[in-house]
PDB file of N, CA and C in Angstrom:
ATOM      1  N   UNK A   1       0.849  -1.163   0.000  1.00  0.00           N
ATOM      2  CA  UNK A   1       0.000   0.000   0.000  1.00  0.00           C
ATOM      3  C   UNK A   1       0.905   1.240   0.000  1.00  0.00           C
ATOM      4  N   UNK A   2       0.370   2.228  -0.765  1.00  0.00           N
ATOM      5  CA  UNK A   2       1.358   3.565  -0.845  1.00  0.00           C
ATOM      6  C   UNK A   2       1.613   3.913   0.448  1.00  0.00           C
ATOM      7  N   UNK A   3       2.369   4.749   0.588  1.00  0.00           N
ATOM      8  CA  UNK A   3       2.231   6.072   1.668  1.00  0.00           C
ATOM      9  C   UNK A   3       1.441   6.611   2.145  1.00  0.00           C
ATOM     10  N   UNK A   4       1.063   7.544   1.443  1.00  0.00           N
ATOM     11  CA  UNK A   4       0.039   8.460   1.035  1.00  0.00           C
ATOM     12  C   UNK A   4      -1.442   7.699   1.326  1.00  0.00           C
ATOM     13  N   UNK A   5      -1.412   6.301   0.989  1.00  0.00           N
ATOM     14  CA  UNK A   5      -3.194   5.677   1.438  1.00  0.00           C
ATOM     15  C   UNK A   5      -2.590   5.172   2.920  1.00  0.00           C
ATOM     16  N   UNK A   6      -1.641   4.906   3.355  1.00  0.00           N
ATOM     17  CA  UNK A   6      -1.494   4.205   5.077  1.00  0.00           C
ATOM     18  C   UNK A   6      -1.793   5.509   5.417  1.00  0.00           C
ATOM     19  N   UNK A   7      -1.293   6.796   5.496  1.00  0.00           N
ATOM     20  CA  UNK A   7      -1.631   7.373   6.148  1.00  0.00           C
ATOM     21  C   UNK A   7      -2.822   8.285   6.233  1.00  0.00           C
ATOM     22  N   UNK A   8      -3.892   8.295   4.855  1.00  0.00           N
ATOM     23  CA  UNK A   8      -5.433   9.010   4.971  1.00  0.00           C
ATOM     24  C   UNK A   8      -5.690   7.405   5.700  1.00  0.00           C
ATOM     25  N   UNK A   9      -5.292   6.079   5.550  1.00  0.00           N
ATOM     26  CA  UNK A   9      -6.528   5.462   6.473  1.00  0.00           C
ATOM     27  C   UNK A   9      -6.366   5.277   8.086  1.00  0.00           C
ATOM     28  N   UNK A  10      -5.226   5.807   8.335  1.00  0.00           N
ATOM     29  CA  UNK A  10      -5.162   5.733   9.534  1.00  0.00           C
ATOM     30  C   UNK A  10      -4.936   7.501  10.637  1.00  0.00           C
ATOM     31  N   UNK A  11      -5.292   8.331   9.606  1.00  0.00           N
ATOM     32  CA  UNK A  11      -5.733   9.231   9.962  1.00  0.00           C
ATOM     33  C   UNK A  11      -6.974   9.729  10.824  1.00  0.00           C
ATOM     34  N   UNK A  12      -7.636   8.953  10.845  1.00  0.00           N
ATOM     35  CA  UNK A  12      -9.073   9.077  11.936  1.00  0.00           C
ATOM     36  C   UNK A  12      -8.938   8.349  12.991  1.00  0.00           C
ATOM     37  N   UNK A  13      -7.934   7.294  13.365  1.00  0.00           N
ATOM     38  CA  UNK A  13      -8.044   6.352  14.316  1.00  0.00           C
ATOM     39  C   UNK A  13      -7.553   7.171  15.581  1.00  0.00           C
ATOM     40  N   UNK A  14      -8.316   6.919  16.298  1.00  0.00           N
ATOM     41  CA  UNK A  14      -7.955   7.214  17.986  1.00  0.00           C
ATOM     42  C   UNK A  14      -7.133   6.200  19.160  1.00  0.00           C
ATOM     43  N   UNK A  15      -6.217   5.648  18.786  1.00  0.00           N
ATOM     44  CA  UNK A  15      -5.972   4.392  19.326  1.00  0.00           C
ATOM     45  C   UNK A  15      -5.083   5.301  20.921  1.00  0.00           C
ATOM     46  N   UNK A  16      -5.298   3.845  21.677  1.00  0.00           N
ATOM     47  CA  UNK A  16      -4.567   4.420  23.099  1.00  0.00           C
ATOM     48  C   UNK A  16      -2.728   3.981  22.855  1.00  0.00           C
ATOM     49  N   UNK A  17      -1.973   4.928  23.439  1.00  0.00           N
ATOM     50  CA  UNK A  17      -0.895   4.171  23.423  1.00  0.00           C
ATOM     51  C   UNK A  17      -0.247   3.127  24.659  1.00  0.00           C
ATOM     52  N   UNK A  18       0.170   2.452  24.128  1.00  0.00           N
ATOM     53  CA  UNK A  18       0.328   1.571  25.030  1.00  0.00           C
ATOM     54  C   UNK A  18       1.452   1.989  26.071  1.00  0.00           C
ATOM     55  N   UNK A  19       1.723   1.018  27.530  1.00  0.00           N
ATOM     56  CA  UNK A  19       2.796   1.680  27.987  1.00  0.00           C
ATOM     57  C   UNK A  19       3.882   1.824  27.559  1.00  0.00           C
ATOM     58  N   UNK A  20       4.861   2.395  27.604  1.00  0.00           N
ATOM     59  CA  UNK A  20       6.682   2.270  27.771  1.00  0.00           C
ATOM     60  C   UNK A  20       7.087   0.937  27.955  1.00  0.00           C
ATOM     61  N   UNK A  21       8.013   0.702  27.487  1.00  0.00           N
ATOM     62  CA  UNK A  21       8.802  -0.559  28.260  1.00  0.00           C
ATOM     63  C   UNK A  21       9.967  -0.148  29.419  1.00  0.00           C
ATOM     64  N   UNK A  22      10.209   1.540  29.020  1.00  0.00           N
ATOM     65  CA  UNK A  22      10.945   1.838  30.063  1.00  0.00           C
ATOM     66  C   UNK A  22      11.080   3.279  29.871  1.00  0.00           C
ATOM     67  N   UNK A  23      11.909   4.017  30.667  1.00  0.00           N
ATOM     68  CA  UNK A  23      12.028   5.364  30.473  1.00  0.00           C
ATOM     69  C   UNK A  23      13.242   5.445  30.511  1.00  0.00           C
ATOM     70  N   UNK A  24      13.989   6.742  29.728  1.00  0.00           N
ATOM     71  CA  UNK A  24      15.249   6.909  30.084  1.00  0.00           C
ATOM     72  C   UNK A  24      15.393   8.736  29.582  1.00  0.00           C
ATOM     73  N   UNK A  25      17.017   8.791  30.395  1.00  0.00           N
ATOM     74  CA  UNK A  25      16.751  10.482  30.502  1.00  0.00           C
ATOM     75  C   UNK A  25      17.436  10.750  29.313  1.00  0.00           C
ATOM     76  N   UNK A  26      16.895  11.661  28.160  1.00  0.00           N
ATOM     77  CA  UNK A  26      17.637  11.976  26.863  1.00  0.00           C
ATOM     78  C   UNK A  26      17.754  13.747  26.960  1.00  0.00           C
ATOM     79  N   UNK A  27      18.910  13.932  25.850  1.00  0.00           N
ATOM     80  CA  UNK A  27      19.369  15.467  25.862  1.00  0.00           C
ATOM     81  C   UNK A  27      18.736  15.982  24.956  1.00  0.00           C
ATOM     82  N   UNK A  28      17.831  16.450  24.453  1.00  0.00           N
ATOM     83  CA  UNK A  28      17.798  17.539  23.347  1.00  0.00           C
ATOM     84  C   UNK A  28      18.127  18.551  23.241  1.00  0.00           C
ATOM     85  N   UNK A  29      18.780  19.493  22.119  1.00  0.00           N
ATOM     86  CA  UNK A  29      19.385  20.496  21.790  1.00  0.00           C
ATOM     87  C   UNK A  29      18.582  21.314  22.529  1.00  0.00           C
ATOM     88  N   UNK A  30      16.916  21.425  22.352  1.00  0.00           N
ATOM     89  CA  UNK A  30      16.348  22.597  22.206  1.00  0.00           C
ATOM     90  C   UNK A  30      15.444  22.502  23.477  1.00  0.00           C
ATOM     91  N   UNK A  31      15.909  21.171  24.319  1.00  0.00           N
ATOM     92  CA  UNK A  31      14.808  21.584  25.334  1.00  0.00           C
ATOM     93  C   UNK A  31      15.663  20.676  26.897  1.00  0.00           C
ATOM     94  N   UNK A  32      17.313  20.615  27.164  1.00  0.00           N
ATOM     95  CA  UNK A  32      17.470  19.794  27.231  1.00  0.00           C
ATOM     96  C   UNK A  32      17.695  18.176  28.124  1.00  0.00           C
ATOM     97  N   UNK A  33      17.916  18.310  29.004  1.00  0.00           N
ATOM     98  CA  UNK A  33      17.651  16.788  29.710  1.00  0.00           C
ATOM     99  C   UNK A  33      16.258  16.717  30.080  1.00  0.00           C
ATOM    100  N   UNK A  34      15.271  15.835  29.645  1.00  0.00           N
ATOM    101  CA  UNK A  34      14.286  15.007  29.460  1.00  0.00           C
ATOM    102  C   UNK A  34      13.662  13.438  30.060  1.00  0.00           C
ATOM    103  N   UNK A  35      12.371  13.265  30.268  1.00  0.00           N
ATOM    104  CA  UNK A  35      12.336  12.176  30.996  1.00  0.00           C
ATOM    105  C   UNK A  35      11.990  11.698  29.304  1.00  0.00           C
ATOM    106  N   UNK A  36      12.259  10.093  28.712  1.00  0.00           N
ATOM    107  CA  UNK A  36      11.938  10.225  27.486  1.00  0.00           C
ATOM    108  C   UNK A  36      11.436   8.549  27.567  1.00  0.00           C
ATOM    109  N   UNK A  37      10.122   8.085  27.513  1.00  0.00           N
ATOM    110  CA  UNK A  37       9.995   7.476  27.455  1.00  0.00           C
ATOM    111  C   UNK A  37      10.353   6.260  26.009  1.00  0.00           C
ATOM    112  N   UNK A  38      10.473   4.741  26.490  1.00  0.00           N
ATOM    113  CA  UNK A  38      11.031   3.842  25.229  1.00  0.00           C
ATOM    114  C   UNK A  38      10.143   2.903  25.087  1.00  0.00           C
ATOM    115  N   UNK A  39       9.638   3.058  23.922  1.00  0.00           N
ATOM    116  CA  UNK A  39       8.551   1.691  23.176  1.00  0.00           C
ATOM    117  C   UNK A  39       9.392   0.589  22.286  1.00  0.00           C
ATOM    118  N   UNK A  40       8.851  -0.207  22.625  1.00  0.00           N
ATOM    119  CA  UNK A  40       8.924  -1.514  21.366  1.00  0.00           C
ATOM    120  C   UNK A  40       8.439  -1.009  20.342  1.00  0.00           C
ATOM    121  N   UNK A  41       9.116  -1.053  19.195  1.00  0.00           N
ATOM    122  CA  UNK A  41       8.198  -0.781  17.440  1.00  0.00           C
ATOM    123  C   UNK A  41       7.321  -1.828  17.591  1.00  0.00           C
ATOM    124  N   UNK A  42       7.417  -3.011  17.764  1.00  0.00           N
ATOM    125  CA  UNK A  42       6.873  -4.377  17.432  1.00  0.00           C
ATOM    126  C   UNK A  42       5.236  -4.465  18.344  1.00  0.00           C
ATOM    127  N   UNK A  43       5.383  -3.762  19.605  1.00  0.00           N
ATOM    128  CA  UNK A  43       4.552  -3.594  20.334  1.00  0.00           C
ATOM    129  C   UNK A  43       3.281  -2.611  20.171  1.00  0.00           C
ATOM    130  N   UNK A  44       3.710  -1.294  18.766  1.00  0.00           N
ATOM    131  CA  UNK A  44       2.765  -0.368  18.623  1.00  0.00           C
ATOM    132  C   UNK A  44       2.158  -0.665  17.565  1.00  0.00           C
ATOM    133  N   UNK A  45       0.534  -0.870  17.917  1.00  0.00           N
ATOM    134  CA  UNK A  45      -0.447  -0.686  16.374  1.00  0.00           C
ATOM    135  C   UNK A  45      -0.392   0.256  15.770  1.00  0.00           C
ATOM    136  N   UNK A  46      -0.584  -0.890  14.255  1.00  0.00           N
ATOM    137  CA  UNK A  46      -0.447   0.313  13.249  1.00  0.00           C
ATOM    138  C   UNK A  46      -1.722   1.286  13.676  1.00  0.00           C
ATOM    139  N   UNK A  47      -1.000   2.838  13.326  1.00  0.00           N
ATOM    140  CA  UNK A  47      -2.240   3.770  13.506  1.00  0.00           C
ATOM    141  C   UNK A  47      -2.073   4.635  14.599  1.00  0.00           C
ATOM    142  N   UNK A  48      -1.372   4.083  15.487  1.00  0.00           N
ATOM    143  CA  UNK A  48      -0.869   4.658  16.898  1.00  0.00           C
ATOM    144  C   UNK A  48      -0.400   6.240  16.666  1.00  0.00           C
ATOM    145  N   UNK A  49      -0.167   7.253  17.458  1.00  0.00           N
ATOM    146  CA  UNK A  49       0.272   8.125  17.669  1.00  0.00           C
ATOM    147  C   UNK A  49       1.337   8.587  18.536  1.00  0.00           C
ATOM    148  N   UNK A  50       3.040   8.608  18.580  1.00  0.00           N
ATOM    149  CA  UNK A  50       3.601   8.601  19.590  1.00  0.00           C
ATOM    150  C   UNK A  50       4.094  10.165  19.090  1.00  0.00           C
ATOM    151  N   UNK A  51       3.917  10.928  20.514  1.00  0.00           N
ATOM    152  CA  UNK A  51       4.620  12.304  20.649  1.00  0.00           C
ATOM    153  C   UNK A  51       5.362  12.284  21.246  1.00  0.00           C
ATOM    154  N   UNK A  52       6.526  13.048  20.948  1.00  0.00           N
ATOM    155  CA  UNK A  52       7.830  12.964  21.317  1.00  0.00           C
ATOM    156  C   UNK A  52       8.152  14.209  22.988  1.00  0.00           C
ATOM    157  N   UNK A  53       9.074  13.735  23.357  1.00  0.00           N
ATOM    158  CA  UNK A  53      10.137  12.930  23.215  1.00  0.00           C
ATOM    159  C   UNK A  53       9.979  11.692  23.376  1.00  0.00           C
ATOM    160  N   UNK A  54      10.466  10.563  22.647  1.00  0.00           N
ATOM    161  CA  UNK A  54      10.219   9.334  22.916  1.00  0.00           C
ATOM    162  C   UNK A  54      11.111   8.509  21.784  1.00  0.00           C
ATOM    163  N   UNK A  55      11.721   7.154  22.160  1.00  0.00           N
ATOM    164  CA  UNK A  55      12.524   6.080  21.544  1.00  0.00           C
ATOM    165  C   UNK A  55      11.380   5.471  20.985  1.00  0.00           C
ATOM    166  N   UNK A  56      11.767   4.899  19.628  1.00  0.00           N
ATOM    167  CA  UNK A  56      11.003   3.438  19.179  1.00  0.00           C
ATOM    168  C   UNK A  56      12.128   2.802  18.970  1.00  0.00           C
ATOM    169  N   UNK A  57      12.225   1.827  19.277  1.00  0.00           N
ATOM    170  CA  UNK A  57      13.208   0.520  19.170  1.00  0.00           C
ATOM    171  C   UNK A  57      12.763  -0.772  18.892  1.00  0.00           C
ATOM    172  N   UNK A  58      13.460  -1.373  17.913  1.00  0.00           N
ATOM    173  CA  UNK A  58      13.519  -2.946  17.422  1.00  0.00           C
ATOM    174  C   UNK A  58      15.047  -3.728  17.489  1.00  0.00           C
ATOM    175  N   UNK A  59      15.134  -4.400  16.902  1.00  0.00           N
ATOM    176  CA  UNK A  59      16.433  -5.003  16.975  1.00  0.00           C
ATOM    177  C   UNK A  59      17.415  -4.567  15.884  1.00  0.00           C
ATOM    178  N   UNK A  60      16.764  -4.149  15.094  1.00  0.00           N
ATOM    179  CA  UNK A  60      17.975  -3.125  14.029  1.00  0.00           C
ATOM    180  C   UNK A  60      18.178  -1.402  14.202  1.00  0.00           C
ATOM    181  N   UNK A  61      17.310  -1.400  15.026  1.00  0.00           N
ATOM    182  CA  UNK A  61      17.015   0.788  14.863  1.00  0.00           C
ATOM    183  C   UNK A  61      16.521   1.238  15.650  1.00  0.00           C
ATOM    184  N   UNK A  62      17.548   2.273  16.246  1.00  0.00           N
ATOM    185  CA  UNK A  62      16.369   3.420  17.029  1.00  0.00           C
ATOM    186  C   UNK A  62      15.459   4.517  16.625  1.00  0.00           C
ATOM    187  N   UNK A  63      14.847   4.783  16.901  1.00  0.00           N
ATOM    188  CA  UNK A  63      14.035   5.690  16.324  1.00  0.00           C
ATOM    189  C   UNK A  63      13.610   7.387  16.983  1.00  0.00           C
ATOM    190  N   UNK A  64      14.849   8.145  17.106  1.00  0.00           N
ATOM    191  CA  UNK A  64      14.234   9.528  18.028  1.00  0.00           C
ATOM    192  C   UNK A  64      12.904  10.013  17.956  1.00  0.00           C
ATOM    193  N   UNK A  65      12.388  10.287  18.272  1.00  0.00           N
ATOM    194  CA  UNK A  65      11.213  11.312  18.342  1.00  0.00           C
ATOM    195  C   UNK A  65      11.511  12.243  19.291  1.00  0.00           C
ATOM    196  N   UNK A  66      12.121  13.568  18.760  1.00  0.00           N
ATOM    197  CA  UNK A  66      12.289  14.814  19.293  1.00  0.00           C
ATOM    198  C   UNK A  66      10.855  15.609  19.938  1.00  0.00           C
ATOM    199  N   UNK A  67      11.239  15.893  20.638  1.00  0.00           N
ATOM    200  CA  UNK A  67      10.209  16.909  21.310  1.00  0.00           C
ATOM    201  C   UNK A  67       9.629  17.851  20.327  1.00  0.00           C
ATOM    202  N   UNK A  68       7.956  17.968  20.349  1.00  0.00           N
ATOM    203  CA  UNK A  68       7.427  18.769  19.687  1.00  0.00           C
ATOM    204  C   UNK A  68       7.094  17.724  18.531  1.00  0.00           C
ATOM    205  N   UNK A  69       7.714  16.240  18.234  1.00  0.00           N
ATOM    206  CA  UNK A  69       7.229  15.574  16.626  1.00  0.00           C
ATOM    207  C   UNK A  69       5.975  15.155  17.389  1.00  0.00           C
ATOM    208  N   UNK A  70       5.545  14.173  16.136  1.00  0.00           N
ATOM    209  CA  UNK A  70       4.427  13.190  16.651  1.00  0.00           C
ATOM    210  C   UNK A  70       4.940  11.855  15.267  1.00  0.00           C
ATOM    211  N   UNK A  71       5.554  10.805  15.767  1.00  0.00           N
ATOM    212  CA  UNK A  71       5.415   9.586  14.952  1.00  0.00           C
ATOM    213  C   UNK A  71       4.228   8.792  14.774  1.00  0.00           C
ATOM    214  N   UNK A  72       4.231   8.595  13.451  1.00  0.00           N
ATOM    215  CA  UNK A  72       2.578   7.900  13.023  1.00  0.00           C
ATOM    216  C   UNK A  72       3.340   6.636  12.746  1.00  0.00           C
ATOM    217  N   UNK A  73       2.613   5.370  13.390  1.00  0.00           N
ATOM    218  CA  UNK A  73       3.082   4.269  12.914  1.00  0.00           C
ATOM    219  C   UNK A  73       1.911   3.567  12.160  1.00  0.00           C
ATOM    220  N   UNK A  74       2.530   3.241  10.977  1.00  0.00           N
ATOM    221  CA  UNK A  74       2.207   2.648   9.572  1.00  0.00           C
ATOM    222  C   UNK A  74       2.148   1.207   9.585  1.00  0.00           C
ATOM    223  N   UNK A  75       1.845   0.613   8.391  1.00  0.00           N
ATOM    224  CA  UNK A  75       1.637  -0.501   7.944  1.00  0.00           C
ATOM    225  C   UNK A  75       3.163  -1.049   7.892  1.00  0.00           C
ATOM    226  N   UNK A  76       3.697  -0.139   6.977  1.00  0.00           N
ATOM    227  CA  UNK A  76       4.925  -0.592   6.440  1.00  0.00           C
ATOM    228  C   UNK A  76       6.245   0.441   6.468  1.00  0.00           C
ATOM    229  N   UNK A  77       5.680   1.789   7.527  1.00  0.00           N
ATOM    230  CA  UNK A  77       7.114   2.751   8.467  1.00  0.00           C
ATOM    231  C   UNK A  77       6.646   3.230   9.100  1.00  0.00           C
ATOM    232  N   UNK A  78       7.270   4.294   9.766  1.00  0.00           N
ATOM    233  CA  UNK A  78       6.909   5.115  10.722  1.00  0.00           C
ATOM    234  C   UNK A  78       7.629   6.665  10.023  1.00  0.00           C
ATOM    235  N   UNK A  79       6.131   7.333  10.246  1.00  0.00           N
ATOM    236  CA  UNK A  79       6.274   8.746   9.179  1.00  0.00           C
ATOM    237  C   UNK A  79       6.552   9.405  10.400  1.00  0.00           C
ATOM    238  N   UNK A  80       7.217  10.709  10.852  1.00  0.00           N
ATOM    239  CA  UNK A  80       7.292  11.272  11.957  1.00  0.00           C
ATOM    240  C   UNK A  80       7.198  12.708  11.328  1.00  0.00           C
ATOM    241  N   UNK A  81       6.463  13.366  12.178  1.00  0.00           N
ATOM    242  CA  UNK A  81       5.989  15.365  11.567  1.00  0.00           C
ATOM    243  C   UNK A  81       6.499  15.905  12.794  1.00  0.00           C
ATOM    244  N   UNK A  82       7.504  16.972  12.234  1.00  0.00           N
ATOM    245  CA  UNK A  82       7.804  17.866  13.441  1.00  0.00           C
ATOM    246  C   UNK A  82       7.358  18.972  13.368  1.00  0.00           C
ATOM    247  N   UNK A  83       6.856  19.327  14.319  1.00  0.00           N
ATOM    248  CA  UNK A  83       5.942  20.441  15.010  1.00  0.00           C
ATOM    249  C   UNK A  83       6.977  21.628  14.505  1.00  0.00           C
ATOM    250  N   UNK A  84       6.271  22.713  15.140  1.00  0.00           N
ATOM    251  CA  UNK A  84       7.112  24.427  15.194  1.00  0.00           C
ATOM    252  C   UNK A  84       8.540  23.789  15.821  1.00  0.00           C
ATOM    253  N   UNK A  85       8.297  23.526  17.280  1.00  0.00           N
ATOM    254  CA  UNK A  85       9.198  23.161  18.634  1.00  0.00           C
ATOM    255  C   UNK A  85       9.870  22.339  17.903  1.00  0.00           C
ATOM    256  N   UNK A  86       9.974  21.542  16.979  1.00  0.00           N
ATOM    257  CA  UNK A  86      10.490  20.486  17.093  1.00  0.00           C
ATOM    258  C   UNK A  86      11.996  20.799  15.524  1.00  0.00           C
ATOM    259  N   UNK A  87      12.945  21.860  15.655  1.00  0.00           N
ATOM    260  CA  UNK A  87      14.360  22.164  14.908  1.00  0.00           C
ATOM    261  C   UNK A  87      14.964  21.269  15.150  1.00  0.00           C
ATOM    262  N   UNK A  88      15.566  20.582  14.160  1.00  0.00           N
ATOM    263  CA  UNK A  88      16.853  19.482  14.126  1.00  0.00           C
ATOM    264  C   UNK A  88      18.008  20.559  13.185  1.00  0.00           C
ATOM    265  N   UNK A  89      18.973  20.858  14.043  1.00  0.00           N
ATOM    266  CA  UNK A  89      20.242  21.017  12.876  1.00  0.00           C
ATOM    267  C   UNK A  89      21.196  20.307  13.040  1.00  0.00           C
ATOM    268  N   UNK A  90      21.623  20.206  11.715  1.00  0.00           N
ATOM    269  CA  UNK A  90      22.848  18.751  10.980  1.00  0.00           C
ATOM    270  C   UNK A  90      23.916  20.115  11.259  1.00  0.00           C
ATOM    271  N   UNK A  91      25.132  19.087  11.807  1.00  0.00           N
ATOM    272  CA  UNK A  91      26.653  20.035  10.761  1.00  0.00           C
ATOM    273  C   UNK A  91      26.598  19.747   9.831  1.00  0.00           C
ATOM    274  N   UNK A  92      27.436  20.753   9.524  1.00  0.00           N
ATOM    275  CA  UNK A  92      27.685  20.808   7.601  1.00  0.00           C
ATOM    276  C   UNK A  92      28.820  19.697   7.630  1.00  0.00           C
ATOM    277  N   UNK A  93      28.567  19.531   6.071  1.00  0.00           N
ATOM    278  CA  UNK A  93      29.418  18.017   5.939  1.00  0.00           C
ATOM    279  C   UNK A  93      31.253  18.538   6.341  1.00  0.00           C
ATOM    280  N   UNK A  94      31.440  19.907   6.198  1.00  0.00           N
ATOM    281  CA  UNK A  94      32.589  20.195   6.223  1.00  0.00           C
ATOM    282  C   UNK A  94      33.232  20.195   7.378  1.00  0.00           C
ATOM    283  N   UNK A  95      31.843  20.053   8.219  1.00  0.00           N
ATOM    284  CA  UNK A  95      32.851  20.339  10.132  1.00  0.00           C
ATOM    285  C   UNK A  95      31.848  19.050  10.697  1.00  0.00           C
ATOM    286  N   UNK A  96      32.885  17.690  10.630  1.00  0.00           N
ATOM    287  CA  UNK A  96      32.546  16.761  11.154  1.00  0.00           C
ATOM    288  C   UNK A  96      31.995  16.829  12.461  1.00  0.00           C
ATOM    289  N   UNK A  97      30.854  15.836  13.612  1.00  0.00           N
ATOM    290  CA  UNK A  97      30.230  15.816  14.386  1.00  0.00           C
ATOM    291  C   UNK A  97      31.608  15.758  15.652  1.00  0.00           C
ATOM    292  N   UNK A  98      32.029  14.310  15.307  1.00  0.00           N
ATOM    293  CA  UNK A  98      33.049  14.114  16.150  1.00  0.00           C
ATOM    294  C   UNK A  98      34.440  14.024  15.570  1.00  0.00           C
ATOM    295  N   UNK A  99      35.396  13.530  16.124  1.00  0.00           N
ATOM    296  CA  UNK A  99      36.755  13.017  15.909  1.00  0.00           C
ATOM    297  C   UNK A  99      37.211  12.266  16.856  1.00  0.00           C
ATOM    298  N   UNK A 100      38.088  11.157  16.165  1.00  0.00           N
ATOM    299  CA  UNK A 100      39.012  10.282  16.586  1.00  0.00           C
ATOM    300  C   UNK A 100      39.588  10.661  18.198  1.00  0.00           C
ATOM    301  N   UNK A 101      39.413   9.712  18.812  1.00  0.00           N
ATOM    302  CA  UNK A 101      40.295  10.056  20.075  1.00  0.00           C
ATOM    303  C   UNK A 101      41.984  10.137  20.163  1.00  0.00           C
ATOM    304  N   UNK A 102      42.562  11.525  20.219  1.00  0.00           N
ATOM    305  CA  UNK A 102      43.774  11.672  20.042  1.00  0.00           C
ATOM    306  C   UNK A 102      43.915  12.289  18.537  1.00  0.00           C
ATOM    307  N   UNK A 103      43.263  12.805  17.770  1.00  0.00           N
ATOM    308  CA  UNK A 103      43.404  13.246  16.453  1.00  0.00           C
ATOM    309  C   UNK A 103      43.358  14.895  16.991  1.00  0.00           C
ATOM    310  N   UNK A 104      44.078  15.392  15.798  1.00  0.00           N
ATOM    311  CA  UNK A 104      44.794  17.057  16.262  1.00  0.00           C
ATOM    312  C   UNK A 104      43.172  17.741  16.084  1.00  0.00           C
ATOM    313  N   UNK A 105      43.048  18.845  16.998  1.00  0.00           N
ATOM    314  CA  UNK A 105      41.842  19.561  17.176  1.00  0.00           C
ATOM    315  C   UNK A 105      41.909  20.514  15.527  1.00  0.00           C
TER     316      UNK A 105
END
C-alpha cells in the first residue's frame, strides 16, 4: 500500500498508546535533559500516535522522536511530523560531528 493511502486510512483512528517498556533520561538540543519514554516498534499498532520525546526501538534501529514531533506508525514505516518546537540542525558536511580520540583539534 502507498504512503500516502497508510496514512489518509489511519488518519481518523484514535488508538490508546500503550505503555513504555521503560524510560530513560535523553538530551535535546532545544529543550534539554528530558524524561523520554522507550517503546517496542513491534509492540505499537499500526495507527498509533507517539509524541515525542520518545525512543522506538527494534532489533535493528532506534528511532528519536524529538520533542514537539508526533510519529505515526504505519503498515509498512513510521512517518514522523515535526511540530514548530520540534528544529533538528545537521553540521555541515565540512565540520565533522566528532573526531578520533587523540586526532589534532
Amino acid at each position: 500500500m502507498r504512503l500516502a493511502a497508510q496514512l489518509r486510512d489511519v488518519g481518523h483512528l484514535e488508538l490508546l498508546l500503550p505503555a513504555a517498556t521503560a524510560t530513560n533520561r535523553g538530551y535535546f538540543e532545544t529543550s534539554g535533559w528530558l524524561s523520554t519514554p522507550v517503546y517496542e516498534l513491534k509492540a505499537l499498532p499500526v495507527g498509533v500516535r507517539v509524541a515525542g520525546p520518545a525512543l522506538l526501538i527494534d532489533n535493528t534501529q532506534t528511532i528519536v522522536v524529538v520533542p514537539g514531533a508526533v510519529a505515526n506508525i504505519l503498515e509498512s514505516c513510521v512517518v514522523t511530523k515535526l511540530g514548530r518546537a520540534a528544529q533538528i540542525s545537521f553540521p555541515s558536511p565540512a565540520t565533522p560531528p566528532h573526531r578520533a580520540v587523540g586526532a589534532p583539534p
